[in-house]
Protein backbone atom coordinates (compact mmCIF):
# COMPACT_ATOMS: atom_id res chain seq x y z
CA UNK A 1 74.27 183.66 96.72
CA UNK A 2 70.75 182.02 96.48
CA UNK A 3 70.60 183.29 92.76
CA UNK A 4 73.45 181.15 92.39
CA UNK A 5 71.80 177.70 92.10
CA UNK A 6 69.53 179.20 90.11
CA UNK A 7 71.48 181.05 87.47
CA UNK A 8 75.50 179.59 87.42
CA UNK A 9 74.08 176.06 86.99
CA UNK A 10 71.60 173.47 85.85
CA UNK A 11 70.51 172.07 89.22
CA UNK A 12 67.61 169.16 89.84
CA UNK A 13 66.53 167.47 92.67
CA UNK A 14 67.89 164.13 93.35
CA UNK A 15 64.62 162.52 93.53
CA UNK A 16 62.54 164.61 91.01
CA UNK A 17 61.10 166.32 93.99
CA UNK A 18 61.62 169.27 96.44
CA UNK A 19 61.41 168.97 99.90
CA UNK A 20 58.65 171.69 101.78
CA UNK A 21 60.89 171.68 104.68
CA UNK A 22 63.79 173.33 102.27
CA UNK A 23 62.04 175.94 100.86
CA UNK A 24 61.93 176.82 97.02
CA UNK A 25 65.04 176.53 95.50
CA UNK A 26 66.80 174.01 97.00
CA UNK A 27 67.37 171.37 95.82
CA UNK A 28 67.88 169.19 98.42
CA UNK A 29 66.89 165.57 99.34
CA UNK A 30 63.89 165.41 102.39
CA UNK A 31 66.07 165.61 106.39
CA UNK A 32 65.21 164.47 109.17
CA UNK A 33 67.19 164.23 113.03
CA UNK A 34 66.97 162.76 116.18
CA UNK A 35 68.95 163.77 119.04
CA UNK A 36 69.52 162.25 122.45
CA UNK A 37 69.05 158.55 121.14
CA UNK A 38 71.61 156.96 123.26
CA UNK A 39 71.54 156.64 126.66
CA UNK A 40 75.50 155.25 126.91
CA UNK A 41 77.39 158.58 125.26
CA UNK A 42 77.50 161.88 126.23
CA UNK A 43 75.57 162.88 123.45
CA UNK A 44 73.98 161.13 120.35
CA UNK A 45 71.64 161.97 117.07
CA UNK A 46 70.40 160.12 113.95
CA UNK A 47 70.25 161.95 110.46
CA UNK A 48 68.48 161.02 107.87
CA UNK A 49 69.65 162.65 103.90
CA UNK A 50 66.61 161.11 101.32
CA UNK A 51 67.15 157.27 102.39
CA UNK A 52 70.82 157.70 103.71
CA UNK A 53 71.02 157.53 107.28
CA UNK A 54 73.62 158.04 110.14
CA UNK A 55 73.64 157.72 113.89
CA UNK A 56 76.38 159.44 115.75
CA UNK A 57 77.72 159.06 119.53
CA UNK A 58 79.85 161.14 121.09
CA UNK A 59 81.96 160.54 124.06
CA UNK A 60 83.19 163.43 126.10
CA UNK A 61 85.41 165.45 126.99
CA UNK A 62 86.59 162.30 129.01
CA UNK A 63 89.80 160.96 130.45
CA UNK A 64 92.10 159.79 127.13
CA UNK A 65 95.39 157.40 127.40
CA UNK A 66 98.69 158.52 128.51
CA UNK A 67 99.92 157.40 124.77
CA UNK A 68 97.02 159.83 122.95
CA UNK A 69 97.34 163.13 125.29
CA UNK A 70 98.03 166.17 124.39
CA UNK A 71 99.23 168.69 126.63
CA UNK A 72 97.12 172.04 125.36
CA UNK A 73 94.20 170.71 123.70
CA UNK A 74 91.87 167.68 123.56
CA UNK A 75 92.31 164.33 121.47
CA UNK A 76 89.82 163.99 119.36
CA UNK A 77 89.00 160.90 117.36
CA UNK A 78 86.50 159.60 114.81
CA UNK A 79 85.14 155.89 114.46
CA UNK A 80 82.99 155.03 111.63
CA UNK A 81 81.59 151.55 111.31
CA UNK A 82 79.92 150.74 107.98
CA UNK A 83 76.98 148.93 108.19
CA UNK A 84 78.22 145.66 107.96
CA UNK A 85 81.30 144.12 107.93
CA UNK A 86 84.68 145.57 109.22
CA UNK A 87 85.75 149.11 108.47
CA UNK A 88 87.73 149.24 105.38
CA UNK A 89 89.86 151.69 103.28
CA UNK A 90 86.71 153.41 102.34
CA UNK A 91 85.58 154.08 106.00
CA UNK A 92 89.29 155.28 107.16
CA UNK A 93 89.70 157.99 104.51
CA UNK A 94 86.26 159.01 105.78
CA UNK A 95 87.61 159.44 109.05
CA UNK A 96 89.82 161.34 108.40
CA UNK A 97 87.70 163.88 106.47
CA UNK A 98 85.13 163.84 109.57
CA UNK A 99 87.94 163.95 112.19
CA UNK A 100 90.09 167.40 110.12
CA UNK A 101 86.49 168.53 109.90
CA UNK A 102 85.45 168.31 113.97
CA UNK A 103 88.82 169.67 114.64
CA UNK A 104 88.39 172.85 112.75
CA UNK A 105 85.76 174.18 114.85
CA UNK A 106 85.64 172.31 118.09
CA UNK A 107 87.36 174.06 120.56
CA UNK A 108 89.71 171.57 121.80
CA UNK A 109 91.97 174.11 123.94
CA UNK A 110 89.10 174.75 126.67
CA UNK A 111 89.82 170.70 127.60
CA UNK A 112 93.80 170.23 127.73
CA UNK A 113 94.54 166.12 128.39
CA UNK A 114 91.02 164.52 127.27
CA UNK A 115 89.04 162.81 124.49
CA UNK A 116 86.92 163.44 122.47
CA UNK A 117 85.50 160.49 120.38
CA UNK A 118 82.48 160.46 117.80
CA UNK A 119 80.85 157.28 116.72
CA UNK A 120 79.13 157.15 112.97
CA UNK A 121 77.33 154.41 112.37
CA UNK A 122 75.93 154.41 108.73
CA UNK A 123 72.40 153.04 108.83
CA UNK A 124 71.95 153.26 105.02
CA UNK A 125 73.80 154.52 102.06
CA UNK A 126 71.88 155.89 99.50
CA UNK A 127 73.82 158.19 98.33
CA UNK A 128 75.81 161.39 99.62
CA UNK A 129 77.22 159.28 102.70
CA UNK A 130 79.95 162.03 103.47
CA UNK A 131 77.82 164.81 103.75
CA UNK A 132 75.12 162.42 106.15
CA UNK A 133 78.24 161.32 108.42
CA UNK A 134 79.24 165.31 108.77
CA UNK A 135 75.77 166.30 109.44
CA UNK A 136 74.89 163.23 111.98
CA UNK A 137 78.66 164.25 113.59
CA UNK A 138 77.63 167.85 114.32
CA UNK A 139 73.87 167.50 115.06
CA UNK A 140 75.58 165.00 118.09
CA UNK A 141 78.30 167.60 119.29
CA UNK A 142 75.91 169.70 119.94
CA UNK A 143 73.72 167.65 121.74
CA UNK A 144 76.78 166.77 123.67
CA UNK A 145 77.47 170.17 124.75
CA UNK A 146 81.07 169.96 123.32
CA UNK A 147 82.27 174.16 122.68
CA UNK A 148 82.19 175.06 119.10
CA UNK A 149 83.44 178.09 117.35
CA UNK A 150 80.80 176.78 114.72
CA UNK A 151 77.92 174.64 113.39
CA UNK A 152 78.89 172.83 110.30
CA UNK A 153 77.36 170.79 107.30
CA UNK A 154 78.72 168.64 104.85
CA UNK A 155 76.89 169.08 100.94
CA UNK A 156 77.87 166.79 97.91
CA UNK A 157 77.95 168.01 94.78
CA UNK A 158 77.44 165.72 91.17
CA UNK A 159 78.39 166.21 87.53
CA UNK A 160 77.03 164.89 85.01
CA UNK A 161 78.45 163.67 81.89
CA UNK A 162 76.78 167.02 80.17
CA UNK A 163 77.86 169.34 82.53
CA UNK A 164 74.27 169.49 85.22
CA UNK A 165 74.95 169.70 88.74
CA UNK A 166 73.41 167.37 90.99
CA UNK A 167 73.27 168.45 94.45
CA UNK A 168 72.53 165.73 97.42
CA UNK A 169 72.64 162.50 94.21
CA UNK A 170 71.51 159.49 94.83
CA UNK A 171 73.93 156.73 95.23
CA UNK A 172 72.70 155.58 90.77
CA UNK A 173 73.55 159.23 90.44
CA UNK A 174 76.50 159.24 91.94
CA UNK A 175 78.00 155.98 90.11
CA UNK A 176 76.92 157.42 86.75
CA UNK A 177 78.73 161.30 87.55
CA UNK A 178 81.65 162.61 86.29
CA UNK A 179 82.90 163.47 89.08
CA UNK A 180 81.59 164.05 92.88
CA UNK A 181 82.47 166.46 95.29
CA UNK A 182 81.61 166.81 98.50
CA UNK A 183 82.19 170.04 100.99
CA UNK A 184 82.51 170.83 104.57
CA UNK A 185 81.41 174.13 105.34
CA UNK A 186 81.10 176.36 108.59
CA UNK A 187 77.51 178.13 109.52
CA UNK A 188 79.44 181.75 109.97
CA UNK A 189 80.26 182.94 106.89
CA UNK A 190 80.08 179.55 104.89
CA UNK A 191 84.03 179.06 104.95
CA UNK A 192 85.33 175.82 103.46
CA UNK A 193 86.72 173.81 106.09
CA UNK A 194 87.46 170.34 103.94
CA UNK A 195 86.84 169.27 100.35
CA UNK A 196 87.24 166.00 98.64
CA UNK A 197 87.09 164.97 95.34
CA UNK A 198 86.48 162.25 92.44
CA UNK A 199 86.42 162.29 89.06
CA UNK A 200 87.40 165.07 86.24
CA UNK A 201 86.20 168.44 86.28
CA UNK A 202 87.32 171.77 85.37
CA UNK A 203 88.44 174.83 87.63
CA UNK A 204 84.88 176.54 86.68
CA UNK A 205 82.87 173.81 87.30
CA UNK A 206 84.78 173.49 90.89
CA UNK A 207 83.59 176.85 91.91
CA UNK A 208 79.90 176.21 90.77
CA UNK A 209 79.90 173.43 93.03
CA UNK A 210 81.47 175.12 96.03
CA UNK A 211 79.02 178.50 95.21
CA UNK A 212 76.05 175.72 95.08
CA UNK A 213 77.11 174.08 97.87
CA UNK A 214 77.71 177.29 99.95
CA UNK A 215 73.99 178.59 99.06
CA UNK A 216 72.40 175.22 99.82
CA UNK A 217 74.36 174.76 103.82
CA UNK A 218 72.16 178.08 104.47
CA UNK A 219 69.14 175.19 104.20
CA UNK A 220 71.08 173.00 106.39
CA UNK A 221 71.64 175.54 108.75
CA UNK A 222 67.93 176.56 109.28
CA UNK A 223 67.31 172.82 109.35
CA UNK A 224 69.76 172.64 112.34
CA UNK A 225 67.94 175.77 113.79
CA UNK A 226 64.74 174.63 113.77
CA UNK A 227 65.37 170.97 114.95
CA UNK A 228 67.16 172.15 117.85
CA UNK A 229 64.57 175.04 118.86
CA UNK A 230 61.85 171.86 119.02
CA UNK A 231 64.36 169.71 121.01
CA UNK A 232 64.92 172.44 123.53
CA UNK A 233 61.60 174.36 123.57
CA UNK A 234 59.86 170.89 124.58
CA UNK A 235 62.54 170.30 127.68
């Protein structure tokens, strides 16, 4: 799968550079994380994608109104507030994504009758905001403690007017695409748990994304790996 980037498509870096932290082959804007930020929430992390930046809360498994219950698993609900402003249009469909996301691998049925609420607050946008807000969510479940079947990571794809893929684009690089395309994928077997799209593209050029994307979340992963083995080797 690594051979993938390498072979199936015409990949850069978004900023002309590769990140050490990545490894060879990736390309792959610079991460960084912070977890247990917030005192207030249950759990709570800041992610940084190149100079996009996220920090997530999450409250729970708590006691959730009468009106939102659900009898056999928990409610679970997504807030994202841009950075200024009210939440608009843009920031529900985003929700939504993040929320179908959470609930594909958070196991909801171990706590019947509660909530389960993530906060987003986007820092910066720089590009690749999706993928930041998936990767901010998940980085805070965990620290939360909330039961997952899975880790997951969100990667954004870009094509250019000439066909190269663009993985992790800047938010120039994204205006100028084709078309964008951002993934959610699980850190089992890499299993697409949400897609959304913009732009034109053809069925080919949808499955080089998804194999890009699928060999890059392996970087993610590690990334995840080795930020948590610091947090919890030093406590």
């Amino acid at each position: 799968m690594a051979g993938t980037m390498q072979t199936e498509a015409k990949n850069r870096t978004a900023d002309g550079t590769e990140s050490g932290r990545q490894g060879p082959g990736c390309s792959l804007r610079h991460f960084a994380c912070e977890q247990n930020l917030l005192s207030r929430p249950d759990g709570s992390a800041s992610f940084l994608q190149g100079d996009t930046s996220v920090l997530a809360g999450v409250y729970g498994p708590a006691e959730v109104k009468i009106s939102k219950e659900i009898f056999n698993k928990a409610t679970l609900e997504v807030i994202l507030r841009p950075k200024i402003g009210l939440p608009g249009v843009a920031e529900k469909s985003r929700e939504r994504l993040i929320r179908n996301t959470c609930e594909a691998v958070v196991l909801g049925t171990l706590h019947p009758r509660t909530s389960i609420t993530v906060v987003l607050q986007i820092v910066s946008d720089a590009g690749s905001l999706l993928a930041c807000c998936l990767n901010a969510a998940c980085i805070a479940l965990v620290d939360a403690g909330v039961p997952m079947r899975a880790l997951f990571c969100g990667i954004t794809c870009a094509l250019d007017s000439d066909g190269t893929l663009v993985l992790d684009p800047t938010a120039r690089q994204e205006k100028e695409a084709r078309a964008v395309l951002t993934f959610a994928l699980d850190s089992v077997d890499q299993k697409l748990l949400m897609s959304t799209t913009k732009g034109l593209y053809s069925d080919a050029e949808l499955q080089q994304c998804l194999a890009a994307a699928q060999a890059a979340s392996q970087h993610v992963f590690r990334f995840y790996r080795e930020s948590l083995q610091r947090r919890y080797s030093k406590s």
